[in-house]
Protein backbone atom coordinates (compact mmCIF):
# COMPACT_ATOMS: atom_id res chain seq x y z
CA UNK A 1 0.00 0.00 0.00
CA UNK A 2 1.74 3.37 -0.79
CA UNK A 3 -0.81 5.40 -2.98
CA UNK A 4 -1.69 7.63 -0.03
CA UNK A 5 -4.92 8.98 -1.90
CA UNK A 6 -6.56 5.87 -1.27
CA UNK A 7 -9.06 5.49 1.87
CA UNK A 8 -9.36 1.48 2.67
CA UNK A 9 -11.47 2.30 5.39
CA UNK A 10 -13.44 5.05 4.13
CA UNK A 11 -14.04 3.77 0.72
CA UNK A 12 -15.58 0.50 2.11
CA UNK A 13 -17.79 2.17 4.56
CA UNK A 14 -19.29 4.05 1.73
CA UNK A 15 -19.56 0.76 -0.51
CA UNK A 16 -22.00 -0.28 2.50
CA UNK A 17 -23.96 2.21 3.09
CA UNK A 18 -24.88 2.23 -0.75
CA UNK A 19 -25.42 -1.91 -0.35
CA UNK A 20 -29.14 -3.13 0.52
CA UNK A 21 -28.25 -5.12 3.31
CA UNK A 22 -31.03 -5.70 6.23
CA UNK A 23 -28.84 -5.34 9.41
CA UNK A 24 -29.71 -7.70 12.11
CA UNK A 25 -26.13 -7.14 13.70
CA UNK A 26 -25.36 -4.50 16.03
CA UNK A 27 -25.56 -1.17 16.49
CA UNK A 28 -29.26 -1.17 17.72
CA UNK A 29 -30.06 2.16 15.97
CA UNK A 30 -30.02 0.30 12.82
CA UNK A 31 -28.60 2.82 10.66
CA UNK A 32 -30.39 5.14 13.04
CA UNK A 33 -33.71 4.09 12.44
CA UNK A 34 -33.82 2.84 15.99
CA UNK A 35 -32.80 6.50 17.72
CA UNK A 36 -34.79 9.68 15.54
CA UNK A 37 -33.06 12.35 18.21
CA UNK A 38 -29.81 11.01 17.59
CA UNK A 39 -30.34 10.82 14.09
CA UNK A 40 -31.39 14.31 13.77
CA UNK A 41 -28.40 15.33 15.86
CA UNK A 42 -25.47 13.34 14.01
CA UNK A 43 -27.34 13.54 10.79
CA UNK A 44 -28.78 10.20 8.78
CA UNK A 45 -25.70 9.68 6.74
CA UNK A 46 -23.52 9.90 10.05
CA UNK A 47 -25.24 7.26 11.61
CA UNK A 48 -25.35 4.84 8.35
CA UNK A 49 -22.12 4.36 8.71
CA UNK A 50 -21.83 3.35 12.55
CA UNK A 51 -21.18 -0.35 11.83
CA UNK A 52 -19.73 -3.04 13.71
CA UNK A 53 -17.19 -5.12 12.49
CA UNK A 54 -17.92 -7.64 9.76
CA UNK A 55 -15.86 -8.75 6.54
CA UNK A 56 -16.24 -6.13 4.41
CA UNK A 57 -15.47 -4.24 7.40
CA UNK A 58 -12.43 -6.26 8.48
CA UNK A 59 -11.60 -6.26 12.56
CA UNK A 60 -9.33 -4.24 14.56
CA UNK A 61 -8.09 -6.44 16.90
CA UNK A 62 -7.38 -9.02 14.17
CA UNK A 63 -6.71 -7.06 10.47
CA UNK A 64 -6.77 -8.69 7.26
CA UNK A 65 -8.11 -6.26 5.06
CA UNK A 66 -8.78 -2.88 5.03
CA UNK A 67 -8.13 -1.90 8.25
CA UNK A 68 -4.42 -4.12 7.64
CA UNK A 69 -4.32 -1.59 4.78
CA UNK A 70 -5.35 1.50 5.91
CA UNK A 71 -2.67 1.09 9.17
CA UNK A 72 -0.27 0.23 6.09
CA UNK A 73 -0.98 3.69 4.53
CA UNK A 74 -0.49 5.16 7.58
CA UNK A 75 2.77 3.84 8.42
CA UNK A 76 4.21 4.94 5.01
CA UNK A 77 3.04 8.27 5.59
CA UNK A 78 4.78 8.26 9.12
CA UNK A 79 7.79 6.37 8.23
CA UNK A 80 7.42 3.78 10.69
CA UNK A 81 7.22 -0.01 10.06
CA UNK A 82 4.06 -0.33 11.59
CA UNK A 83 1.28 1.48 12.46
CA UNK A 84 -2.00 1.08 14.83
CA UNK A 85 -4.81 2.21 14.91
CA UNK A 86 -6.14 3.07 18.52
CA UNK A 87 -9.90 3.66 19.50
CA UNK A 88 -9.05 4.78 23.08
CA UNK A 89 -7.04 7.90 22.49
CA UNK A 90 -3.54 8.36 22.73
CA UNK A 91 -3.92 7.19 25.98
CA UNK A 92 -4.28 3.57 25.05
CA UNK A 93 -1.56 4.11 22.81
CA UNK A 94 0.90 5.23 25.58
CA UNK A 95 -0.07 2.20 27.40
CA UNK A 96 0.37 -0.48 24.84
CA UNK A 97 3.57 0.94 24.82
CA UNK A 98 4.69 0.62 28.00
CA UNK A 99 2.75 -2.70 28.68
CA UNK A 100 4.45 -4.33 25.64
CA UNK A 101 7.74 -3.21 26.73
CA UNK A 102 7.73 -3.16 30.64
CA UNK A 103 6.71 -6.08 33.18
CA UNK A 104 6.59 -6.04 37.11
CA UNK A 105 9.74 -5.06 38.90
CA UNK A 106 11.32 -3.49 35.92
CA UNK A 107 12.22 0.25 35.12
CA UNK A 108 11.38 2.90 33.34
CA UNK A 109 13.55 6.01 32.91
CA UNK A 110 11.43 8.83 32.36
CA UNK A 111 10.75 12.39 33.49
CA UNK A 112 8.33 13.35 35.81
CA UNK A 113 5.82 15.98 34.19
CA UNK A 114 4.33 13.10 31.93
CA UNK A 115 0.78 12.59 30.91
CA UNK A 116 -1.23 10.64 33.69
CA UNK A 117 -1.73 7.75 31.36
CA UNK A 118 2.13 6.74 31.99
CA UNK A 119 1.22 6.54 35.56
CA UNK A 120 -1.53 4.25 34.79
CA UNK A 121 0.32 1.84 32.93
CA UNK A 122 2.46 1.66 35.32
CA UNK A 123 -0.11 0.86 37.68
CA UNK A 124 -1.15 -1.80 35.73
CA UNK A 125 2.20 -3.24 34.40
CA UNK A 126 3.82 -3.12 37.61
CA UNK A 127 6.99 -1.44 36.06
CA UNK A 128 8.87 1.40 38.54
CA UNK A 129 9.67 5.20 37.45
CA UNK A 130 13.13 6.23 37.47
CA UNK A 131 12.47 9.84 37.25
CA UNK A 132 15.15 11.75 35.27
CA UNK A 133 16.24 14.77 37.25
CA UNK A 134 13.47 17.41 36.07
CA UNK A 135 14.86 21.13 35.52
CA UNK A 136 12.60 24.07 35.74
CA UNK A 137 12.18 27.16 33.79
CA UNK A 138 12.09 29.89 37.44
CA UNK A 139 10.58 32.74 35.07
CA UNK A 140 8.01 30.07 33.26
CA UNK A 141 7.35 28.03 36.63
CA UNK A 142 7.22 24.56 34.21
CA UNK A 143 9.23 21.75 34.20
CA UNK A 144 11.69 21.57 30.95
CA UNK A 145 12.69 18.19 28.78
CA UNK A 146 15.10 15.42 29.08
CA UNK A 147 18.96 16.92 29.25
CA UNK A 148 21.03 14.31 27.80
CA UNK A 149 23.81 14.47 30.90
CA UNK A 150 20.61 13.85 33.25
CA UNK A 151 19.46 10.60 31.36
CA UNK A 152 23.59 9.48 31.27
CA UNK A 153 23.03 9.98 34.88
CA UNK A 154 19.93 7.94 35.17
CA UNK A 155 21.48 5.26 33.15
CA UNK A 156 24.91 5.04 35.41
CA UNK A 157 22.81 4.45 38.45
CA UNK A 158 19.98 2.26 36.88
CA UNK A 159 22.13 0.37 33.88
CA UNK A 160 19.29 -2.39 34.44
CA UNK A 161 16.45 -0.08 33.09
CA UNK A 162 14.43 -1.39 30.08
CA UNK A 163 13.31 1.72 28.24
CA UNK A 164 13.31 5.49 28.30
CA UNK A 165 10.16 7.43 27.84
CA UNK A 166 10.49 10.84 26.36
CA UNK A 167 7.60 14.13 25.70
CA UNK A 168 8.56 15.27 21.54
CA UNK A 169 6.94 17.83 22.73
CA UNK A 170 5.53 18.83 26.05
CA UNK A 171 2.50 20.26 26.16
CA UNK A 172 3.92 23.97 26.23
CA UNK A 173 5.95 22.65 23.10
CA UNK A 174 9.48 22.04 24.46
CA UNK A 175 11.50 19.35 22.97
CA UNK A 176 14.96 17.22 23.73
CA UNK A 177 17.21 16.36 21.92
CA UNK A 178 15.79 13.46 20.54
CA UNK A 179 18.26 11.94 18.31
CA UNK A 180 20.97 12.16 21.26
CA UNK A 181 18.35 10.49 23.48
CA UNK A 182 18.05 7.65 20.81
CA UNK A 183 21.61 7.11 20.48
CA UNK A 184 23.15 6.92 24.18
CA UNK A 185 19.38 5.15 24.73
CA UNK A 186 20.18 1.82 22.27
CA UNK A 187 23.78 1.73 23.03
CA UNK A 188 22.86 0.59 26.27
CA UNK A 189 20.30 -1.70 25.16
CA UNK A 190 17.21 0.12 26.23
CA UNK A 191 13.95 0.60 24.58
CA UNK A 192 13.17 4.55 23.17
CA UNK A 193 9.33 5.28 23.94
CA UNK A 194 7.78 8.58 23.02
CA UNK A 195 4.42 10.17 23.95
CA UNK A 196 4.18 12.02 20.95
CA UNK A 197 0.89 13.11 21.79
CA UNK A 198 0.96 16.84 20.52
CA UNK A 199 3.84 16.21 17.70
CA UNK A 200 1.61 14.77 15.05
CA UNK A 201 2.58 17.51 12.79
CA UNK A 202 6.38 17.32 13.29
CA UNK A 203 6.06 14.34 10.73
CA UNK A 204 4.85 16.81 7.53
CA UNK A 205 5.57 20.06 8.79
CA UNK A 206 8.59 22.09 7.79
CA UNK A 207 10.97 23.99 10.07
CA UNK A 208 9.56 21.70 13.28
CA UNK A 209 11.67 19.55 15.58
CA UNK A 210 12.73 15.83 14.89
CA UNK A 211 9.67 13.55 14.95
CA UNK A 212 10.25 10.05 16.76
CA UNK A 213 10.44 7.40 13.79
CA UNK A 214 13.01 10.17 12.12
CA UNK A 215 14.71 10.04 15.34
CA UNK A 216 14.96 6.51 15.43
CA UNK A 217 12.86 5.45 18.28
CA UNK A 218 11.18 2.60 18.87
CA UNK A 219 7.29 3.75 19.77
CA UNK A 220 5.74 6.60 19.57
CA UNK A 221 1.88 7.20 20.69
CA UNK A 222 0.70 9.64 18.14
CA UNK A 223 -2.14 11.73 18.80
CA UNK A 224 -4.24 12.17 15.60
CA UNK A 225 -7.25 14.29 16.93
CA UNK A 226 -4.96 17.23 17.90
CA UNK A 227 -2.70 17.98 15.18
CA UNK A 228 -3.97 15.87 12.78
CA UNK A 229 -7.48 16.56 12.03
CA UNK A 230 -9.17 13.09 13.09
CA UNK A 231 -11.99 12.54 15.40
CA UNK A 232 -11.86 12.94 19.01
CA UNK A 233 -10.55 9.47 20.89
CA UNK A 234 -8.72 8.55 17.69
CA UNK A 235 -5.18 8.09 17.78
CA UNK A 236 -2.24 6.12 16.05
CA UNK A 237 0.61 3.83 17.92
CA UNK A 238 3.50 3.81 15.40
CA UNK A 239 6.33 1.14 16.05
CA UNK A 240 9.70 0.97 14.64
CA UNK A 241 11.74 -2.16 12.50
CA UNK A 242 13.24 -4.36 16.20
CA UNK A 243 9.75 -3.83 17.35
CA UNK A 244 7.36 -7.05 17.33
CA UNK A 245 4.15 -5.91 15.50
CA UNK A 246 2.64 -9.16 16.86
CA UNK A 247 3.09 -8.79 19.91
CA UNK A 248 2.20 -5.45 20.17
CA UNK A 249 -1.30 -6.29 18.44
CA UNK A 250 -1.39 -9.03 21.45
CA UNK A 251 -0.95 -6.27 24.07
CA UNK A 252 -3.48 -3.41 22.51
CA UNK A 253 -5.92 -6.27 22.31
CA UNK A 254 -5.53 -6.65 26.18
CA UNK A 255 -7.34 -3.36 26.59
CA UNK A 256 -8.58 -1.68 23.59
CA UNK A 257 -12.28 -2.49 22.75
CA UNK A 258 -13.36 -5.11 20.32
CA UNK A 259 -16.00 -3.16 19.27
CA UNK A 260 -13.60 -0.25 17.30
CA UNK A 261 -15.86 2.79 15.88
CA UNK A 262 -16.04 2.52 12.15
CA UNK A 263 -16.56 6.56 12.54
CA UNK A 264 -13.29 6.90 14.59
CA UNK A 265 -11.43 4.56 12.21
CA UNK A 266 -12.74 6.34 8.68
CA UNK A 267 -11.71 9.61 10.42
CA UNK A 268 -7.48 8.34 10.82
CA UNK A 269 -7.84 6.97 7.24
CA UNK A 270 -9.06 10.55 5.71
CA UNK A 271 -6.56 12.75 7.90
CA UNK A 272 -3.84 10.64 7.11
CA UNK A 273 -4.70 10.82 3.46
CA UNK A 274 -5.42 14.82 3.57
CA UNK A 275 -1.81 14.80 5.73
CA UNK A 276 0.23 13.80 3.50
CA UNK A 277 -1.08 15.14 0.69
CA UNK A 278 -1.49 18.65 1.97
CA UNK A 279 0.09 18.22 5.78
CA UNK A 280 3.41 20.91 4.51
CA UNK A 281 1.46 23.49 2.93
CA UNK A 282 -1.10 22.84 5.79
CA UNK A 283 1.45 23.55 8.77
CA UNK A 284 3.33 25.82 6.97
CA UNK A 285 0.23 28.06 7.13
CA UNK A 286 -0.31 26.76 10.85
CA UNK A 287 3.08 28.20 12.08
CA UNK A 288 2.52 31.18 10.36
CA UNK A 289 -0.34 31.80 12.32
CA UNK A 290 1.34 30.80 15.36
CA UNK A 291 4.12 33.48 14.75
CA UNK A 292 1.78 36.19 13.99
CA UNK A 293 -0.11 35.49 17.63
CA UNK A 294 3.09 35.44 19.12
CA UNK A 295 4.35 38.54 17.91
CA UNK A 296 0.93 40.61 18.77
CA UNK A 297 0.66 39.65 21.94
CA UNK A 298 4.15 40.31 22.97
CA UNK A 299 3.34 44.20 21.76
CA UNK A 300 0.57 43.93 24.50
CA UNK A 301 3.11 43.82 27.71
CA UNK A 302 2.65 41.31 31.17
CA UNK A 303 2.45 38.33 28.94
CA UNK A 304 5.50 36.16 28.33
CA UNK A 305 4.67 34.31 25.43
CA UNK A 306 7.03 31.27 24.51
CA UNK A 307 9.15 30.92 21.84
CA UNK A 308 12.56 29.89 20.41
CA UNK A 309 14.33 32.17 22.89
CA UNK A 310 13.65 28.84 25.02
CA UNK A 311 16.07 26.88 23.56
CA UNK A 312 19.55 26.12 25.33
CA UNK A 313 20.73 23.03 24.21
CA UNK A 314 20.37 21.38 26.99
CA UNK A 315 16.55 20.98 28.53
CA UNK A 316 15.42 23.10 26.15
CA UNK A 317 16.26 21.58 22.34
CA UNK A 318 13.79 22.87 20.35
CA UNK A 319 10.67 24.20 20.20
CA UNK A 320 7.20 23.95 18.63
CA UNK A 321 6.90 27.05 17.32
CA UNK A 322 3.07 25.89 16.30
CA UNK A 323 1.95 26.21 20.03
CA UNK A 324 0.68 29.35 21.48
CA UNK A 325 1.48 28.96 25.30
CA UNK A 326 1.16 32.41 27.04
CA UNK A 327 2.44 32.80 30.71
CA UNK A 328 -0.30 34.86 32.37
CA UNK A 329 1.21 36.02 35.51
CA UNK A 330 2.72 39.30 34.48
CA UNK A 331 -0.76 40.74 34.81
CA UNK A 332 -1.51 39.21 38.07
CA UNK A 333 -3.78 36.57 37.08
CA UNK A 334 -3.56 32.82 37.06
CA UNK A 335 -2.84 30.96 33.70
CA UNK A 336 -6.56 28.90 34.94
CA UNK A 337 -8.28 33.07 35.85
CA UNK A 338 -7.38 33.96 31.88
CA UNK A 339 -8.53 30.83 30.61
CA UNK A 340 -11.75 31.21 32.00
CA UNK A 341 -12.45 34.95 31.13
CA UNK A 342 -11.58 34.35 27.50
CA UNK A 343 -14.53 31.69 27.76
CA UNK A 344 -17.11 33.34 29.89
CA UNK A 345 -16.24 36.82 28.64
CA UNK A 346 -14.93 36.35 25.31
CA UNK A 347 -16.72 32.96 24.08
CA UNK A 348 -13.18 32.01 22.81
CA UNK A 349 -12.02 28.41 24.40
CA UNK A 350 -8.23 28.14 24.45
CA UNK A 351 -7.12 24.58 25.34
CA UNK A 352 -5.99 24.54 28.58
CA UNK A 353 -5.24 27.19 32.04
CA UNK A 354 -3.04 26.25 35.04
CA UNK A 355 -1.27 27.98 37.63
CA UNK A 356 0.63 30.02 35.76
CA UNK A 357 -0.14 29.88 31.65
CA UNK A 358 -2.63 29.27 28.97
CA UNK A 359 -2.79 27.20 25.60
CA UNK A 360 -3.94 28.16 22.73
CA UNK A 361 -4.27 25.31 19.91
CA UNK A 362 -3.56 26.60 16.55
CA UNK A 363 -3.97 23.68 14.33
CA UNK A 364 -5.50 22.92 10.72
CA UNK A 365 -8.71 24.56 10.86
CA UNK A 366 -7.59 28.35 12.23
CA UNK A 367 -8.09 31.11 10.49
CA UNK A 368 -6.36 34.51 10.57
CA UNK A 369 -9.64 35.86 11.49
CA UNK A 370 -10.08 33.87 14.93
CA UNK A 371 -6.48 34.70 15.85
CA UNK A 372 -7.01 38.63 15.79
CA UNK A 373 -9.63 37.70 17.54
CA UNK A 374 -7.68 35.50 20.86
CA UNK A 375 -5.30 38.68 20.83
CA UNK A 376 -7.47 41.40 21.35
CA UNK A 377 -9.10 39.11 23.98
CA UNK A 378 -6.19 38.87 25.42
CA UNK A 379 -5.31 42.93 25.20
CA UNK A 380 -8.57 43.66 26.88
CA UNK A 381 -8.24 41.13 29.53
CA UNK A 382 -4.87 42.91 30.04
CA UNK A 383 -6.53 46.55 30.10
CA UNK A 384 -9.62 45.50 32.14
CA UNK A 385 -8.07 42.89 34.90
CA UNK A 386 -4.60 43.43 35.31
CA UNK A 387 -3.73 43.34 38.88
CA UNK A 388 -0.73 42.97 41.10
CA UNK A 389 1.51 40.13 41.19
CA UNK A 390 1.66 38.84 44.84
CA UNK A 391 -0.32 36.04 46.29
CA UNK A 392 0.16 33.88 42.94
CA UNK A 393 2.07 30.75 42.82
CA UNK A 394 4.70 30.52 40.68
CA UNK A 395 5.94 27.26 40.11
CA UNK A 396 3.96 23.89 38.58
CA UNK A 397 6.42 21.45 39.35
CA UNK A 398 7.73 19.93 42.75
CA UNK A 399 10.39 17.36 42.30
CA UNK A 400 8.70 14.10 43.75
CA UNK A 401 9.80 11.99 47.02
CA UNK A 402 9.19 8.24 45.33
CA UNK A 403 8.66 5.86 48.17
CA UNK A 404 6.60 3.02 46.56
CA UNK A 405 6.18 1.75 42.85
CA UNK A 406 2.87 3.26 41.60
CA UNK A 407 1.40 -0.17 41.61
CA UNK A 408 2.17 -1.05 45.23
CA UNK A 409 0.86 2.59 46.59
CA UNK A 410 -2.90 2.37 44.35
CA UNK A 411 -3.43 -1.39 45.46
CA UNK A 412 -1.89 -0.71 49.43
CA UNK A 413 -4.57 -0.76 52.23
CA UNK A 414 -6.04 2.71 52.11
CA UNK A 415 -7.32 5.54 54.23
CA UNK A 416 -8.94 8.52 53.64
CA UNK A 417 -7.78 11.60 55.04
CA UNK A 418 -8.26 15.31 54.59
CA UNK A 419 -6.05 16.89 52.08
CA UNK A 420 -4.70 19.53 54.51
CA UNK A 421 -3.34 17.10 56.86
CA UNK A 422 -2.03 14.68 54.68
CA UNK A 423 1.35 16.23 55.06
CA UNK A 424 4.32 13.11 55.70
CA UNK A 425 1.56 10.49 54.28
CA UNK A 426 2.39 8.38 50.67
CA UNK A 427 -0.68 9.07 48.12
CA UNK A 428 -2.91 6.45 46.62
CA UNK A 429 -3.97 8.18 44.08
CA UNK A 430 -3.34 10.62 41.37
CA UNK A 431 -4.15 14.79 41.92
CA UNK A 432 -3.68 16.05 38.58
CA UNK A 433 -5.16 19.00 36.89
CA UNK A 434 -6.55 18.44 33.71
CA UNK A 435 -5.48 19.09 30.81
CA UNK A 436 -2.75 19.42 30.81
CA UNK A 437 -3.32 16.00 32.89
CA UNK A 438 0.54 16.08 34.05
CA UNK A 439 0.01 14.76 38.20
CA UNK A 440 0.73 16.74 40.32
CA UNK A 441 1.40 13.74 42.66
CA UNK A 442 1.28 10.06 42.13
CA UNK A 443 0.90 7.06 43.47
CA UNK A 444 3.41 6.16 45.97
CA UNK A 445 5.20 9.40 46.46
CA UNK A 446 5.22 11.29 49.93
CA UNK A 447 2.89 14.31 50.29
CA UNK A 448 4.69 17.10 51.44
CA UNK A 449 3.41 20.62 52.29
CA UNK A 450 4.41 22.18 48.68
CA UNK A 451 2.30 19.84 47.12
CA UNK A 452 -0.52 20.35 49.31
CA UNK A 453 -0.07 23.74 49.00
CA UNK A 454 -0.70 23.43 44.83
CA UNK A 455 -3.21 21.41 45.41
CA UNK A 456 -5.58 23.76 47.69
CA UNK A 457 -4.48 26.91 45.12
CA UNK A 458 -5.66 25.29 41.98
CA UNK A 459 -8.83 24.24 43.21
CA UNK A 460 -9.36 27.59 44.66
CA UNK A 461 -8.52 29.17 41.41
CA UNK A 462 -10.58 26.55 39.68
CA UNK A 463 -8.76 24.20 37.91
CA UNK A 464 -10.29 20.74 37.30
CA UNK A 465 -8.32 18.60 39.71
CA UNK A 466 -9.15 14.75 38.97
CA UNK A 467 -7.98 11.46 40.01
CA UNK A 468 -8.64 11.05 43.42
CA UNK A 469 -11.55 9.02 44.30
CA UNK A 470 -13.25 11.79 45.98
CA UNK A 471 -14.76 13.93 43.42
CA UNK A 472 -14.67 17.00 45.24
CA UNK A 473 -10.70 16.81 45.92
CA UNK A 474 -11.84 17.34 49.37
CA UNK A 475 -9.94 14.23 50.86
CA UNK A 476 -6.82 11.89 49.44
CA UNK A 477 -6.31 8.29 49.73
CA UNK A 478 -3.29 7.28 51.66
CA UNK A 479 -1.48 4.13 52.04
CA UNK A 480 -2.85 3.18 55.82
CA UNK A 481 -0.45 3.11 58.62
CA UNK A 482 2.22 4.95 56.72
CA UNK A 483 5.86 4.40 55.94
């Protein structure tokens, strides 16, 4: 398969809903005949193609066909020797790859401000972090990437490790050096996983950092949805050539559903075919954008707005100059306070707020138009709220105090106690703030009176804190009797 205009997927979805076949298979609806609200909602032609898996259809958990194809396609247009498609977000994606790679007792190199599903595999795996010493930007308040000299360190006093996992990019769109990390990474044997969740575009874009398979790594979990123009909860798992493709199928087929949405599978199959077909002109146009915001809302004043000035060399590679990530507190407001005056205020809906910045997703479908628009938000906010500095936190990350594997700590004897005295007790449970959805403490590390203190502040400045088992973050699950 390498004529990327073709659709496998697609094409045979719209084969059946031409055919006049009586369905007595599921979905229920029936085509939507079954569910008139939903029908009218989704619209009829929507819904006739909502189909279960049959063999015109092939099956994701075992592909034959044109799913086998379609996942071909896609792995020529990545440059990866295989490619999967995932149902269950990039999530599932950066579990399979830590399941397939990691069992109990072994370790994982890997810096701490990763995306909470990394924590849940390792939950389920049984695998322990080796956190990577984490540097901070002090102006920024965020953590930074992977220095190489930290991960030679990690290496030195953990030469048993299995794999490194590394962000290409963060969220705020900072990237390591990659390549490096590849290198010194197989020359001691260990696997090269990458959450690659917001880098779909560094595979057709020009002028963007190294993506994974170009780096030579062995995984990478591939968000499609955000970049890439799929649907939401569609996302791919690309693998390299000393990966086993079988075995990998084995281990997404532990967890992903067996029921796959034809509509979430069509959707990878188009934006793959409209990415590399158009994906350079497409993100050319996307970074100019990108720059344009940047440069206007510098001219406002009180925002720090990043950019390539980041880069050192070190923690700071290279940049993704596609993401708009604006640090807030040079007007006296929280990154979280912005976010949600540009929504309630301004009807715009950036993607994410925390302590101390906002995000603003400029992807395939901006226009010029809706930019102007975000910066003179952003001016007036300036004009109409600005306030003084003190009282706001500054910093997001708080270098963690491991004292159990995350799979001991979430399956320990538990108690519940109140968040403000939990001070000197090892958490349960994940606190995380979501997005980004980077904890803010995990399983099996020791509460301590910073973290309680980030805690309290971004629920009282209204950030959705998740992951604890008490859904008003009110209380925190404990490992009983304490160590």
């Amino acid at each position: 398969m390498t004529d990327q205009n073709q659709t496998p997927i697609a094409t045979a979805l719209e084969l059946l809903r031409h055919a006049r076949i009586v369905p007595f298979d599921v979905p229920g609806h029936k085509r939507g005949r079954g569910n008139r609200e939903l029908t009218e909602f989704l619209g009829k032609r929507c819904l006739s193609v909502d189909l279960n898996s049959m063999k015109p259809l092939d099956n994701l958990t075992h592909p034959v066909s044109v799913i086998r194809d379609a996942e071909a396609l896609a792995a020529a247009a990545f440059g990866a020797q295989h490619a999967f498609f995932m149902v269950g977000g990039t999530t599932s994606a950066v579990q399979a790859m830590i399941l397939s790679t990691c069992r109990r007792g072994d370790k994982l190199i890997l810096p701490r401000n990763v995306h909470s599903s990394v924590i849940g595999a390792l939950i389920l795996c049984g695998a322990e972090p080796v956190y990577v010493k984490t540097r901070a930007d002090s102006r920024l308040g965020i953590a930074l990437g992977m220095a190489v000299e930290d991960l030679k360190d990690a290496i030195t006093r953990h030469p048993e490790a299995k794999a490194v996992l590394v962000n290409n990019p963060t969220y705020y769109g900072i990237c390591s050096d990659l390549r490096e990390i590849v290198r010194i990474a197989h020359r001691h044997g260990l696997r090269v996983l990458v959450d690659e969740a917001h880098g779909t575009h560094f595979y057709f874009g020009e002028g963007l950092p190294v993506s994974a398979m170009a780096a030579g790594a062995d995984m990478a979990a591939v968000s499609m949805h955000k970049s890439g123009g799929s649907l939401t909860q569609s996302s791919l798992l690309l693998t390299g050539p000393d990966v086993n493709p079988r075995h990998v199928r084995q281990v997404i087929n532990l967890t992903q559903t067996t029921s796959g949405s034809y509509l979430l599978l069509a959707s990878l199959d188009i934006a793959r075919k409209n990415l590399a077909l158009n994906g350079r002109a497409v993100f050319r146009r996307v970074k100019e954008l990108a720059e344009y915001a940047r440069r206007e809302i510098e001219q406002i004043g009180g925002y720090a707005v990043f950019s390539k000035d980041l880069v050192n060399g070190t923690t700071v590679y290279d940049f993704d100059e596609t993401k708009l990530s604006v640090n807030t507190l040079g007007i006296g407001l929280a990154g979280i306070e912005v976010y949600d005056i540009l929504r309630d205020d301004y009807e715009i809906q950036v993607e994410f707020g925390d302590i101390g910045n906002i995000l603003a997703y400029i992807s395939i479908g901006d226009t010029m138009k809706n930019v102007e628009r975000l910066v003179s938000a952003l001016s007036e906010i300036r004009r109409l709220h600005q306030r003084p500095k003190a009282g706001l936190l500054e910093t997001e990350y708080i270098p963690p105090e491991v004292v159990l594997s995350p799979q001991e700590a979430f399956y320990a004897e538990k108690a519940a106690v109140p968040i403000e005295k939990a001070g000197g007790t090892v958490s349960a449970e994940t606190v995380m703030s979501y997005p980004p959805g980077i904890p803010i403490l995990c399983p099996g590390e020791r509460v301590t009176r910073p973290i309680i203190e980030t805690i309290l502040y971004a629920r009282e400045k209204g950030c959705l804190l998740t992951g604890t088992e008490d859904l008003t973050v009110s209380y925190l699950n404990v490992v009983k009797g304490g160590l």
